[in-house]
C-alpha atoms as a PDB file:
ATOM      1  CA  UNK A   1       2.373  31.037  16.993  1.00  0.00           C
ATOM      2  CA  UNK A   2       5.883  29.739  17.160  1.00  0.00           C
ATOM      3  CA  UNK A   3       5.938  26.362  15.128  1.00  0.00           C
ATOM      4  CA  UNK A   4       8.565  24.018  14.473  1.00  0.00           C
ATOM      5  CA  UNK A   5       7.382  21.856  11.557  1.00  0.00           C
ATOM      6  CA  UNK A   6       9.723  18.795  11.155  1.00  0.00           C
ATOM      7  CA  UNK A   7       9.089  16.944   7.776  1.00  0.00           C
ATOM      8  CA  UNK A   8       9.232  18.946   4.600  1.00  0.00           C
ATOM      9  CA  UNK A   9       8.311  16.696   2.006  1.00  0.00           C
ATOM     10  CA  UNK A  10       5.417  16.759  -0.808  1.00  0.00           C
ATOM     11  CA  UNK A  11       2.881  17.324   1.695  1.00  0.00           C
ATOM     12  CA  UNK A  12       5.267  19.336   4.512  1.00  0.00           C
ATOM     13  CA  UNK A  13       6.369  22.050   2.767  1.00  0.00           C
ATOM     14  CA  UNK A  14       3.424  23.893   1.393  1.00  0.00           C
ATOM     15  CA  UNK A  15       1.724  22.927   4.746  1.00  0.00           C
ATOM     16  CA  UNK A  16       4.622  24.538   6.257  1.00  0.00           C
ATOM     17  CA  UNK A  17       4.758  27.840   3.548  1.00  0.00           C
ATOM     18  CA  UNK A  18       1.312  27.992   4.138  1.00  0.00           C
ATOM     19  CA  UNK A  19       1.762  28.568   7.822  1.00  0.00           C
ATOM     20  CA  UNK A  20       4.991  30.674   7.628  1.00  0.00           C
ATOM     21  CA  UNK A  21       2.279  33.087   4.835  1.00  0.00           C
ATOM     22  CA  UNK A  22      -0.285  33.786   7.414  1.00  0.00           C
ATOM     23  CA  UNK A  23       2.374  35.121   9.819  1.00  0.00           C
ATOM     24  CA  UNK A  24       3.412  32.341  12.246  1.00  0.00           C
ATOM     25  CA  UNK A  25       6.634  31.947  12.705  1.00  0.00           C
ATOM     26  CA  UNK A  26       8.401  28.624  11.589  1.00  0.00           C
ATOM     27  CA  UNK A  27      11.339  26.734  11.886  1.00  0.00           C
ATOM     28  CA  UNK A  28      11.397  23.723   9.554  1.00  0.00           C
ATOM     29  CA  UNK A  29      13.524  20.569   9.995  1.00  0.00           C
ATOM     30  CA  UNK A  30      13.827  17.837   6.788  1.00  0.00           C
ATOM     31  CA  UNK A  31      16.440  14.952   7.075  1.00  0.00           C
ATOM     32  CA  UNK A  32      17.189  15.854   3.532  1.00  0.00           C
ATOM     33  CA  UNK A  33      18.128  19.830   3.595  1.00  0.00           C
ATOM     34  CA  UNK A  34      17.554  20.190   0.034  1.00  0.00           C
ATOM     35  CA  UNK A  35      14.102  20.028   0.837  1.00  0.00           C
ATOM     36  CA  UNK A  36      14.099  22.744   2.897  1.00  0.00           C
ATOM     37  CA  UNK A  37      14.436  25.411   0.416  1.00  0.00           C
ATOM     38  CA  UNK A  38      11.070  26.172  -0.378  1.00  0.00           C
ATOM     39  CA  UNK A  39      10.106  27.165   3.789  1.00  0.00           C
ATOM     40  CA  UNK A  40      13.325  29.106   3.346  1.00  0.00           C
ATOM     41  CA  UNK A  41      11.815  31.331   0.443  1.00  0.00           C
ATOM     42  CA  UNK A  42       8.710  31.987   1.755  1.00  0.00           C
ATOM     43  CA  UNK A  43      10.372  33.433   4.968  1.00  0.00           C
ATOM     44  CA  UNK A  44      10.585  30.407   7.442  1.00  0.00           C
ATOM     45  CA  UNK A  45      13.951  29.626   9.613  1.00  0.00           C
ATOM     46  CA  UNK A  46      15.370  25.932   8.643  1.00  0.00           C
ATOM     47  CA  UNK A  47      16.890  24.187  11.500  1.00  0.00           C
ATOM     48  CA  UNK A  48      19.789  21.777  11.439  1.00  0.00           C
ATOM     49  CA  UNK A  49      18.036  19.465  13.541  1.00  0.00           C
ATOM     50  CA  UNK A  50      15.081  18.361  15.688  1.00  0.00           C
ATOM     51  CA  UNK A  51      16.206  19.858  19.084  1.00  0.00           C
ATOM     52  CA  UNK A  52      16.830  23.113  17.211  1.00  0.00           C
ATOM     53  CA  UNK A  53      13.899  23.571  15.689  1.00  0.00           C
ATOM     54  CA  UNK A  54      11.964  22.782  18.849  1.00  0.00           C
ATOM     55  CA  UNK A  55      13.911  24.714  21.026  1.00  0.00           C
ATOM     56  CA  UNK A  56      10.732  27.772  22.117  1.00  0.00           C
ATOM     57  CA  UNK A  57       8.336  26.085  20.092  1.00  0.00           C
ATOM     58  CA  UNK A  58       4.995  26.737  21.100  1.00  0.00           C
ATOM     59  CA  UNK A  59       3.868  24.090  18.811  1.00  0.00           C
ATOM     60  CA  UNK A  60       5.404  21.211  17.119  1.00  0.00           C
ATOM     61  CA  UNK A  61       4.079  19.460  13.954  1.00  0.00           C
ATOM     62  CA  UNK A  62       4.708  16.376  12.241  1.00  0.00           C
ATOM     63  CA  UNK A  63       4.448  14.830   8.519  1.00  0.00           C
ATOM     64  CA  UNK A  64       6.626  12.059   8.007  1.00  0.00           C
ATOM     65  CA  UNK A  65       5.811   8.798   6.518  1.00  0.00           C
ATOM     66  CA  UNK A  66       5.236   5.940   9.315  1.00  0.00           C
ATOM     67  CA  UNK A  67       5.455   4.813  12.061  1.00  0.00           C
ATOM     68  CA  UNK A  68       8.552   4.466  13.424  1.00  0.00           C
ATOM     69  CA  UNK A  69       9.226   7.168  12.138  1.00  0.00           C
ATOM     70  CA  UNK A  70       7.050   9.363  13.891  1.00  0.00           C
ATOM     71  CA  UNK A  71       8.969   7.180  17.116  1.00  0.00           C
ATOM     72  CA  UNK A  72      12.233   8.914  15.885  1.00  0.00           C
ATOM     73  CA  UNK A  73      11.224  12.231  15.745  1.00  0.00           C
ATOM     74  CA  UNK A  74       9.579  12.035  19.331  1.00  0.00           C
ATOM     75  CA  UNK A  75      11.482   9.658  21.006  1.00  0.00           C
ATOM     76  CA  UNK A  76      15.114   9.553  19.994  1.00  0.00           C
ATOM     77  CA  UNK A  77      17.787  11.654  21.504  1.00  0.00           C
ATOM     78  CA  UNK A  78      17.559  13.895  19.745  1.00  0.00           C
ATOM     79  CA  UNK A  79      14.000  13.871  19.336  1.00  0.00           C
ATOM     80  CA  UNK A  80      10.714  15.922  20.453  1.00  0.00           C
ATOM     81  CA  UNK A  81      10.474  14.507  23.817  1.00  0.00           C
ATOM     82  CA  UNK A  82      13.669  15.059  24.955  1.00  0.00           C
ATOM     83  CA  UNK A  83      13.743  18.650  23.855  1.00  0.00           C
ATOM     84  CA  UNK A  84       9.927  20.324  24.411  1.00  0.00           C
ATOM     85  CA  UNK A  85       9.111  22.374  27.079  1.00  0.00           C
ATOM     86  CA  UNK A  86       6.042  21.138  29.222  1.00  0.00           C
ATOM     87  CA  UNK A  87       2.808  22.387  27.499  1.00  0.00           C
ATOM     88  CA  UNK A  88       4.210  21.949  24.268  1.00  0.00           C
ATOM     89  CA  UNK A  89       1.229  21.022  21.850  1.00  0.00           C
ATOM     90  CA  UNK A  90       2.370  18.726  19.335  1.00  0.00           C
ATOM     91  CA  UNK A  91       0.116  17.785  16.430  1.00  0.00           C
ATOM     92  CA  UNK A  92       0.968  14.748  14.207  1.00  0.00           C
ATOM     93  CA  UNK A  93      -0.054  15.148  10.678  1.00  0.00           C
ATOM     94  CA  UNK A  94       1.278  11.771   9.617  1.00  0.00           C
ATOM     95  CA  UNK A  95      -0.384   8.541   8.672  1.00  0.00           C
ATOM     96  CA  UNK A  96       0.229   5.583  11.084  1.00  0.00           C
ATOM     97  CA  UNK A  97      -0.903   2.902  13.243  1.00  0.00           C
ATOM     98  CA  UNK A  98      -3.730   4.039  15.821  1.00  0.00           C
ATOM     99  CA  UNK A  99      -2.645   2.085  18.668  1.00  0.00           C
ATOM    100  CA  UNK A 100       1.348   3.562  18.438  1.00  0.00           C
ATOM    101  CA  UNK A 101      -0.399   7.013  18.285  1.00  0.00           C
ATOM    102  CA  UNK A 102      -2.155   6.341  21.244  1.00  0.00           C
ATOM    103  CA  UNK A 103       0.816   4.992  23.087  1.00  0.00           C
ATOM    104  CA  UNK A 104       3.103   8.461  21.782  1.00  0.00           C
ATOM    105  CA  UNK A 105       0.026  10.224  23.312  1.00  0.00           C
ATOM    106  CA  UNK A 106       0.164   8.684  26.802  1.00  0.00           C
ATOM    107  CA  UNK A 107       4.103   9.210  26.958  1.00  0.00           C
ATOM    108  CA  UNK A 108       3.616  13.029  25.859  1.00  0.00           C
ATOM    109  CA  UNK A 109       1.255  13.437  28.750  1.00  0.00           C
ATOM    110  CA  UNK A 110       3.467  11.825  31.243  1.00  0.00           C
ATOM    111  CA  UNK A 111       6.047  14.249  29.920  1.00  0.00           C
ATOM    112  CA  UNK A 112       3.465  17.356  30.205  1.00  0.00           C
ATOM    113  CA  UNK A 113       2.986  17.528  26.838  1.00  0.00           C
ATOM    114  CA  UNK A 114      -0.222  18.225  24.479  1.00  0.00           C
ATOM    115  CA  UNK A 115      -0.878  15.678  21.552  1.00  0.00           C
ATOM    116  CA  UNK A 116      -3.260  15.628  18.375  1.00  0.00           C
ATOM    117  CA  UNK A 117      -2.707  12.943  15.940  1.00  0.00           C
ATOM    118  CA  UNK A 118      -4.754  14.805  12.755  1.00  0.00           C
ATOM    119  CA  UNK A 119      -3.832  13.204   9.807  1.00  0.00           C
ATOM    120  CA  UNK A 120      -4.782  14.339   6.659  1.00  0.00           C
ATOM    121  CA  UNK A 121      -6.346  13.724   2.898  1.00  0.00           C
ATOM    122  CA  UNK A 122      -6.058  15.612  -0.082  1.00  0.00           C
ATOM    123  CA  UNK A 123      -2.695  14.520  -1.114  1.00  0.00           C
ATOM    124  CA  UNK A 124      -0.438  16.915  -2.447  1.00  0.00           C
ATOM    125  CA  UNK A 125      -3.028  19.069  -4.907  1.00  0.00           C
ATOM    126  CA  UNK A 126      -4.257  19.668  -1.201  1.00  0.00           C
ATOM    127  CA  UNK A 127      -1.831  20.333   0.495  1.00  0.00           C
ATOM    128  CA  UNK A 128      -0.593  23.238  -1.576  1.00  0.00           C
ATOM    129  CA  UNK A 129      -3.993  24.426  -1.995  1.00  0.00           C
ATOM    130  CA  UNK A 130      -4.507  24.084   1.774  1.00  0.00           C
ATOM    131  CA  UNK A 131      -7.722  22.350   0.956  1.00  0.00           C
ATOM    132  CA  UNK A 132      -6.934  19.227   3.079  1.00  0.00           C
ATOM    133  CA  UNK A 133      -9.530  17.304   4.871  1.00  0.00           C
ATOM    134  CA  UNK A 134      -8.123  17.081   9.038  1.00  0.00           C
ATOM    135  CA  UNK A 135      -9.266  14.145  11.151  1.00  0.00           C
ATOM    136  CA  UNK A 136      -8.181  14.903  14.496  1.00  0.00           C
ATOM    137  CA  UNK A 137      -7.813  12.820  17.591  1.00  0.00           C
ATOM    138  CA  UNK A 138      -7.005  14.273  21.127  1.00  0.00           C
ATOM    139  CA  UNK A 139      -8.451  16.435  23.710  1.00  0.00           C
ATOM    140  CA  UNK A 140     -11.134  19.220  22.826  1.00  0.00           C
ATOM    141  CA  UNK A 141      -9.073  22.229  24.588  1.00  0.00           C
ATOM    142  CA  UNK A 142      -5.875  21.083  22.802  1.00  0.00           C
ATOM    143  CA  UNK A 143      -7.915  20.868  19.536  1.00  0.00           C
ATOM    144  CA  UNK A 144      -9.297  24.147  20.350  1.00  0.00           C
ATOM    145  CA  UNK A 145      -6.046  25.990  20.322  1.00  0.00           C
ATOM    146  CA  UNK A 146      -4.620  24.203  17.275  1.00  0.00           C
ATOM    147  CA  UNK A 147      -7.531  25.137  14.983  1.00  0.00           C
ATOM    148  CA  UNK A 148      -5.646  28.387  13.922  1.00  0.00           C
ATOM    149  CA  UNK A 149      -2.974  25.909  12.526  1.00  0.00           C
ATOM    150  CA  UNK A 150      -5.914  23.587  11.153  1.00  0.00           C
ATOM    151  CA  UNK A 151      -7.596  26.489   9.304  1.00  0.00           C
ATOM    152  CA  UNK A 152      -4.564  27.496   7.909  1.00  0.00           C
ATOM    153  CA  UNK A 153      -3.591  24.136   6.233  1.00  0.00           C
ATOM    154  CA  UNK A 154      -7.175  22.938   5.849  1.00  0.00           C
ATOM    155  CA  UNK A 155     -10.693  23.212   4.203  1.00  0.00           C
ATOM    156  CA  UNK A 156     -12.778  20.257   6.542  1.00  0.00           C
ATOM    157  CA  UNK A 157     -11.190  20.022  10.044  1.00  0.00           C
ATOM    158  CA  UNK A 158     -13.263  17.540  12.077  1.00  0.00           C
ATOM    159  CA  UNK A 159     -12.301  16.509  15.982  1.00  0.00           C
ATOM    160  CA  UNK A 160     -13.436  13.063  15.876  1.00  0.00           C
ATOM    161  CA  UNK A 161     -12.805  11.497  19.232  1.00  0.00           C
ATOM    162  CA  UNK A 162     -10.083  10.751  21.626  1.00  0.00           C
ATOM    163  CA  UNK A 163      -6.304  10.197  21.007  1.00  0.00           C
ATOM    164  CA  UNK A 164      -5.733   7.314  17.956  1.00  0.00           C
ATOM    165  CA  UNK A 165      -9.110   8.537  16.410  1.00  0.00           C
ATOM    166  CA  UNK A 166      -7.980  10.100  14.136  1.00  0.00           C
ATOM    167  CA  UNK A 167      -5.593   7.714  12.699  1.00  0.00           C
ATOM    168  CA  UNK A 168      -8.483   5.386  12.617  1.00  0.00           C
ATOM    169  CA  UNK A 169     -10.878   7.595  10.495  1.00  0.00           C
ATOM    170  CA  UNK A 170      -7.851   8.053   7.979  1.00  0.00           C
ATOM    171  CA  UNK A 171      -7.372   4.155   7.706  1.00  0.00           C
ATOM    172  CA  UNK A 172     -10.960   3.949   6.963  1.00  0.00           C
ATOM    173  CA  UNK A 173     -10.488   6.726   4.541  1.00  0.00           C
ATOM    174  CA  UNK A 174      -7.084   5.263   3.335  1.00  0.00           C
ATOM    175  CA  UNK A 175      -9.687   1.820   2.534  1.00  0.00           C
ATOM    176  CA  UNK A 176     -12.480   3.790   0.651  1.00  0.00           C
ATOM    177  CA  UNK A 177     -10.043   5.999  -1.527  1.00  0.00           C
ATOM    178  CA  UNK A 178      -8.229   2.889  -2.239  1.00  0.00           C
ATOM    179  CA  UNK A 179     -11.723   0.669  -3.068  1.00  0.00           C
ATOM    180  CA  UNK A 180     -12.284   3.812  -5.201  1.00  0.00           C
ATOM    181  CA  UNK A 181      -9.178   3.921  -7.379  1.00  0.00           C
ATOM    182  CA  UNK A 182      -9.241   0.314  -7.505  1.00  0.00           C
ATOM    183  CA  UNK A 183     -13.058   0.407  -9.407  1.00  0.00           C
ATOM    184  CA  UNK A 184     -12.151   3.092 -11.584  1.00  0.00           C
ATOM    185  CA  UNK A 185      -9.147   1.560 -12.595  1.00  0.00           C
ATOM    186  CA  UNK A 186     -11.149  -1.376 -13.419  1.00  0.00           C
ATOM    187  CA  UNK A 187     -13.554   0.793 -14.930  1.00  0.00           C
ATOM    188  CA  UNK A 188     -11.116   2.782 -17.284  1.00  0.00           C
ATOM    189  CA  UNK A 189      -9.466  -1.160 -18.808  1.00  0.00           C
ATOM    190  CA  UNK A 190     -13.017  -2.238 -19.437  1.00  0.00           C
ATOM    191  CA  UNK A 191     -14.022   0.730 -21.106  1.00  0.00           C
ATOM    192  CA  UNK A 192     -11.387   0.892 -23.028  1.00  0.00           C
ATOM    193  CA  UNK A 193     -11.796  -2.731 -24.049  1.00  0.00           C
ATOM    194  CA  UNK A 194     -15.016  -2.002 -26.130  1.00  0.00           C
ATOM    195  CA  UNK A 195     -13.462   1.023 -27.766  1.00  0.00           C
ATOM    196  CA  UNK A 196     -16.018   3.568 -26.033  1.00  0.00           C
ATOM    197  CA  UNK A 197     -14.739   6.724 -25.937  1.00  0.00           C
ATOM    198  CA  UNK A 198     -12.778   6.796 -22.611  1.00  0.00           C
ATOM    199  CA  UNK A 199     -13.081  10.558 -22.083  1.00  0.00           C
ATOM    200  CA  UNK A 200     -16.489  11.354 -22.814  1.00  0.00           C
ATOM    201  CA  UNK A 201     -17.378   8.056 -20.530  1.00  0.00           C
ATOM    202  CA  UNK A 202     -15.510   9.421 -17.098  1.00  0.00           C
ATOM    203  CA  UNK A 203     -17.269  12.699 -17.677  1.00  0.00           C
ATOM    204  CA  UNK A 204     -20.600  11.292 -17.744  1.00  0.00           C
ATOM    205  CA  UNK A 205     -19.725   8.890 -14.799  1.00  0.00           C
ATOM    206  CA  UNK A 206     -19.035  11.602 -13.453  1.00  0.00           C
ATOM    207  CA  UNK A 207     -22.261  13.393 -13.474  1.00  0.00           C
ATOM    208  CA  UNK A 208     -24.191  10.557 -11.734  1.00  0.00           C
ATOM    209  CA  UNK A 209     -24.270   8.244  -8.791  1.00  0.00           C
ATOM    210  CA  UNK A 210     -20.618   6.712  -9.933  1.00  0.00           C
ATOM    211  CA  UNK A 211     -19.317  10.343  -9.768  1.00  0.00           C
ATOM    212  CA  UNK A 212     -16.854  10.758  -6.953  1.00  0.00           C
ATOM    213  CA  UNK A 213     -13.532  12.793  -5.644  1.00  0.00           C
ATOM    214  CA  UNK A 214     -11.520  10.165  -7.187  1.00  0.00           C
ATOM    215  CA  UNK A 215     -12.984  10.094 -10.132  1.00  0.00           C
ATOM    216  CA  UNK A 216     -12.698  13.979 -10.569  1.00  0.00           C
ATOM    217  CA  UNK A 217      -9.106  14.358  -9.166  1.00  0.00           C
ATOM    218  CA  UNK A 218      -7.785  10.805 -11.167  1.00  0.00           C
ATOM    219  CA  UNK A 219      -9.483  10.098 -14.367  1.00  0.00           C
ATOM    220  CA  UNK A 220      -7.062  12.788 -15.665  1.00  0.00           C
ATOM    221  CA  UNK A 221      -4.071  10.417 -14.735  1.00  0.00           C
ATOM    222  CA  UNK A 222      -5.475   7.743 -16.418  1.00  0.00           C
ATOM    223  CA  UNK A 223      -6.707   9.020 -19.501  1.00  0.00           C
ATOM    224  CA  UNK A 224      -3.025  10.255 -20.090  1.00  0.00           C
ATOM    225  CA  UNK A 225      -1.002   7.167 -18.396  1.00  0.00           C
ATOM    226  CA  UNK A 226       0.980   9.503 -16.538  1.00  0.00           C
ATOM    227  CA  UNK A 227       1.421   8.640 -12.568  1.00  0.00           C
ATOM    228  CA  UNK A 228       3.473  11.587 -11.350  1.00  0.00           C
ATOM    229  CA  UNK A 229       2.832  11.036  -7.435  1.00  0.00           C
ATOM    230  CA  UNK A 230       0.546  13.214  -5.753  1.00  0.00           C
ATOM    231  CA  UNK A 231       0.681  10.476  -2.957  1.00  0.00           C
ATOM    232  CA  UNK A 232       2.688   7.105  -4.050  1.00  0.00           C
ATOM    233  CA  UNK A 233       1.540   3.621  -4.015  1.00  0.00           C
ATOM    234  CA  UNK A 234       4.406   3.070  -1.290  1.00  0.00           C
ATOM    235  CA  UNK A 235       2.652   5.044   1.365  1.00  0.00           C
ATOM    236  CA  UNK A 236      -0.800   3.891   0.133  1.00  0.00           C
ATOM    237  CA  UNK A 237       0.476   0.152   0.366  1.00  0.00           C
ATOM    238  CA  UNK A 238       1.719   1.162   4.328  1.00  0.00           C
ATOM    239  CA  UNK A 239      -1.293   2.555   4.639  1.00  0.00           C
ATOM    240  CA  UNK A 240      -3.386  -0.430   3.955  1.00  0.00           C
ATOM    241  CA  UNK A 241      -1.222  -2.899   6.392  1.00  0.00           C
ATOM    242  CA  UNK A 242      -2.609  -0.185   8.908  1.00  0.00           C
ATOM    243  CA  UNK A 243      -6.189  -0.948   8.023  1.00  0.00           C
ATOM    244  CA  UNK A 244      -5.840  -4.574   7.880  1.00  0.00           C
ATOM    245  CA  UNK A 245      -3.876  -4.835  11.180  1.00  0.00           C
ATOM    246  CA  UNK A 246      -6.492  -2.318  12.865  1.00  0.00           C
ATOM    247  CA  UNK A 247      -9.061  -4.563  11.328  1.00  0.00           C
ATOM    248  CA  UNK A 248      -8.371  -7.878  12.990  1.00  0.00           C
ATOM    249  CA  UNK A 249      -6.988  -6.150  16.375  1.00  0.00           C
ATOM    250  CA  UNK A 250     -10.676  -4.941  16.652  1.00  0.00           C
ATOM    251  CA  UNK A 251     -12.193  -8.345  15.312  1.00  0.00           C
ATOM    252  CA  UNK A 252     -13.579  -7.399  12.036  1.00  0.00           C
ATOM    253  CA  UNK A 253     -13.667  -8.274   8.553  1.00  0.00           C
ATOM    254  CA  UNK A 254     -13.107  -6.385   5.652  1.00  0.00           C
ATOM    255  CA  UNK A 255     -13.055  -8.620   2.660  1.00  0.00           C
ATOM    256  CA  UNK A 256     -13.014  -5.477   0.026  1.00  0.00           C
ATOM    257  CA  UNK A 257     -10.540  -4.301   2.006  1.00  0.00           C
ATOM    258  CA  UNK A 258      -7.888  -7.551   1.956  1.00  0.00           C
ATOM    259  CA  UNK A 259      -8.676  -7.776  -1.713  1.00  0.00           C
ATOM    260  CA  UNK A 260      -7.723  -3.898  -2.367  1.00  0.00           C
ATOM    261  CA  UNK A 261      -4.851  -4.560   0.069  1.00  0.00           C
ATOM    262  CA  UNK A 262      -3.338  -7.616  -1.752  1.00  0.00           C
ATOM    263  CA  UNK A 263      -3.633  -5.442  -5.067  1.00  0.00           C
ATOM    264  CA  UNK A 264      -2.163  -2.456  -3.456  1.00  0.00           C
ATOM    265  CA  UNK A 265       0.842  -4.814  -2.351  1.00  0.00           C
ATOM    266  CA  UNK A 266       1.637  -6.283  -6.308  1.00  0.00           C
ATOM    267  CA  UNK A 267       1.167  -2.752  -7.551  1.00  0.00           C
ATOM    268  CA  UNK A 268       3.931  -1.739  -4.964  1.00  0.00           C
ATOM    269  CA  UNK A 269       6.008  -5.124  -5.201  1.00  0.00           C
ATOM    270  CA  UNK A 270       6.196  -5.494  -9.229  1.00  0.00           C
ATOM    271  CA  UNK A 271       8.124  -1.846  -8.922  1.00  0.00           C
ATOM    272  CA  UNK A 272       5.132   0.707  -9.600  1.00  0.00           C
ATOM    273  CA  UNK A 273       5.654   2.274  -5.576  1.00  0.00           C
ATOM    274  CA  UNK A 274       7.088   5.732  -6.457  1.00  0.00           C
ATOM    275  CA  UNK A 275       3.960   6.024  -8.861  1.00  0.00           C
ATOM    276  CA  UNK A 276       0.910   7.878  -7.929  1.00  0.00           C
ATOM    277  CA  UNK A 277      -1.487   5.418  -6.866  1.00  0.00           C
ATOM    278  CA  UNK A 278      -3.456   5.908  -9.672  1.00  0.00           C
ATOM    279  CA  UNK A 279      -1.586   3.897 -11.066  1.00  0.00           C
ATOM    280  CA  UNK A 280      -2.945   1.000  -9.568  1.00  0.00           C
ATOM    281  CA  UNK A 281      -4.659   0.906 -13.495  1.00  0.00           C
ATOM    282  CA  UNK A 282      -1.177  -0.411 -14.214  1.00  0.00           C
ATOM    283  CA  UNK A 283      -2.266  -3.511 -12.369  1.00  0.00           C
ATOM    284  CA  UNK A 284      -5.292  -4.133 -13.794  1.00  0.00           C
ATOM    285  CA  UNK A 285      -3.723  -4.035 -17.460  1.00  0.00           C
ATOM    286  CA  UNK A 286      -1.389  -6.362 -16.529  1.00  0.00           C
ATOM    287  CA  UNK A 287      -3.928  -8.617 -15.257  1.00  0.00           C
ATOM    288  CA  UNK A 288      -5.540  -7.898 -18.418  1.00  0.00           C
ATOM    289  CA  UNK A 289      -2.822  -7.920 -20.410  1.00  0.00           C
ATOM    290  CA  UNK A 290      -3.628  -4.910 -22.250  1.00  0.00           C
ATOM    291  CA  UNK A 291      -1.861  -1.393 -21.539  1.00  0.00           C
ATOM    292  CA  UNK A 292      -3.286   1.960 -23.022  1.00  0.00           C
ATOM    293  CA  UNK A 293      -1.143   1.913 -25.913  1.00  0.00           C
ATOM    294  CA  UNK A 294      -1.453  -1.515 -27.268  1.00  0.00           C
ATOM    295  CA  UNK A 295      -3.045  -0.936 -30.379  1.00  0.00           C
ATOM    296  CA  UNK A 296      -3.196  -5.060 -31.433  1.00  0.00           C
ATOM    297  CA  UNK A 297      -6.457  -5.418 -29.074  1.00  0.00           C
ATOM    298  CA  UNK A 298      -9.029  -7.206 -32.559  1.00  0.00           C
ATOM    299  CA  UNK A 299     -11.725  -5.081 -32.830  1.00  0.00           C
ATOM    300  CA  UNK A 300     -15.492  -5.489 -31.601  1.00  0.00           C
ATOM    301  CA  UNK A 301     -18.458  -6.434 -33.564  1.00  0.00           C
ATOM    302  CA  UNK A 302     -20.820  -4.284 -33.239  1.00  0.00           C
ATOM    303  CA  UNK A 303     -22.999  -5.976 -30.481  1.00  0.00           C
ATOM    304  CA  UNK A 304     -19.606  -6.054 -28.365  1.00  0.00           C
ATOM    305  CA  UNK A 305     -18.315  -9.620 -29.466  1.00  0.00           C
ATOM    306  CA  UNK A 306     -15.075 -10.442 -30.360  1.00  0.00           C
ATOM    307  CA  UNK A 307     -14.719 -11.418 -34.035  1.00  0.00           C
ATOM    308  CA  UNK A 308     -14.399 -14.943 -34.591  1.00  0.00           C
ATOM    309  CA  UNK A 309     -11.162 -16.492 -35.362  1.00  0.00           C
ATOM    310  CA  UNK A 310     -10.296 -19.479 -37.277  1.00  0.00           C
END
């Protein structure tokens, strides 16, 4: 197929590569060109801007970070809309609010367009290993002839419903990954507070009913303290606004879900956005007021008791 793929970041440009390797033929777009470089080695055309690239696009995809700007790219001037020929299909890999998906949707078919909104988890380790779970909203025929781009990019590719589906099964997932991270962050400080080893701990959590994906693709963050972003507290912080907003438009409460929100939101406000959001641990050691390399924590007796002081 012809693709344009406009939005080349962490999760863009291997999805991109990835497409360009099993012989479609793309033309990438990125705000910042430096990005660009690695659809340029792997054979793809870059575009110096949106009409370009979608200029005799069969297909146009999306993976940008919110909202609006999803609006820009389809939208603006300059944008999608203004520059697709009827029948484009355009598929939407990005993460944002169900009910501005579903209006984009409606003004794509009053333009003859085709729309998906299939956004995505894995984070980065999946998107370069095309591994990514795909939650896709739309009609069946148009998700029909995008699943050679789906099984390119992805492992599980799912057609969930109608148009803004999608987006909603990724909030929900967006709220369990985050209740997740949040309870093995917890997890990893009390541990650690008892002087167990941390290591051999996660592993056998990890064998039983606490075992999960983000326990086997995070405990390796934490047990080193190092938070280079696979997908950054930033997004993960936008991404919970969606769920709570989606929450009490449909009229129902998620008390986890504020909680895990409002922790999300001082993890992102006290500076630690650009972080993976594993390191949401950061805020529970602050809470704490412990951090993994504190080594002044008094010892425990041995039935777990503090030593007494005087």
């Amino acid at each position: 197929m012809t693709i344009a793929f406009i939005g080349l970041g962490i999760m863009g440009s291997p999805m991109a590569v990835h497409l360009v390797k099993a012989g479609h033929s793309v033309t990438g777009y990125n705000r910042s060109p430096e990005k660009t470089k690695p659809l340029a080695e792997a054979g793809g055309r870059v575009a110096p801007s949106i009409a370009d690239a979608v200029t005799g696009a069969e297909v146009v995809a999306l993976m940008v970070p919110d909202s609006l700007d999803v609006q820009d790219v389809l939208t603006g001037d300059d944008g999608v809309f203004a520059h697709a020929a009827a029948g484009t299909l355009i598929i939407d890999f990005s993460s944002i609010r169900p009910d501005i998906t579903r209006e984009l949707a409606d003004e794509a078919a009053r333009r003859g367009l085709r729309y998906l909104d299939a956004p995505v988890s894995g984070g980065e380790a999946g998107a370069r290993n095309a591994a990514l779970s795909i939650m896709v909203g739309g009609e069946s025929a148009d998700f029909d002839a995008a699943t050679p781009i789906f099984d390119v990019v992805g492992k599980t590719v799912v057609h969930v419903g109608p148009s803004g589906s999608g987006q909603t099964v990724k909030a929900a997932n967006q709220l369990i990954v985050a209740a997740n991270i949040e309870a093995l962050a917890e997890a990893v400080v009390f541990l650690r507070a008892y002087g167990v080893n941390l290591e051999a701990a996660l592993e056998v959590l990890g064998g039983g009913l606490a075992g999960s994906a983000v326990l086997t693709q995070k405990r390796a963050n934490m047990l080193a303290h190092s938070f280079e972003p696979g997908f950054r507290i930033a997004l993960h912080h936008k991404d919970m606004g969606i769920v709570t907003s989606a929450a009490r438009e449909a009229g129902v409460v998620l008390p986890l879900g504020a909680l895990v929100a409002q922790l999300v939101a001082s993890a992102n406000a006290t500076g630690d956005g650009a972080l993976d959001h594993s390191a949401l641990l950061r805020g529970v050691e602050r809470l704490s007021g412990t951090s993994s390399t504190r080594t002044d924590l008094p010892a425990r007796n041995s039935d777990g008791s503090r030593p007494a002081t005087r």
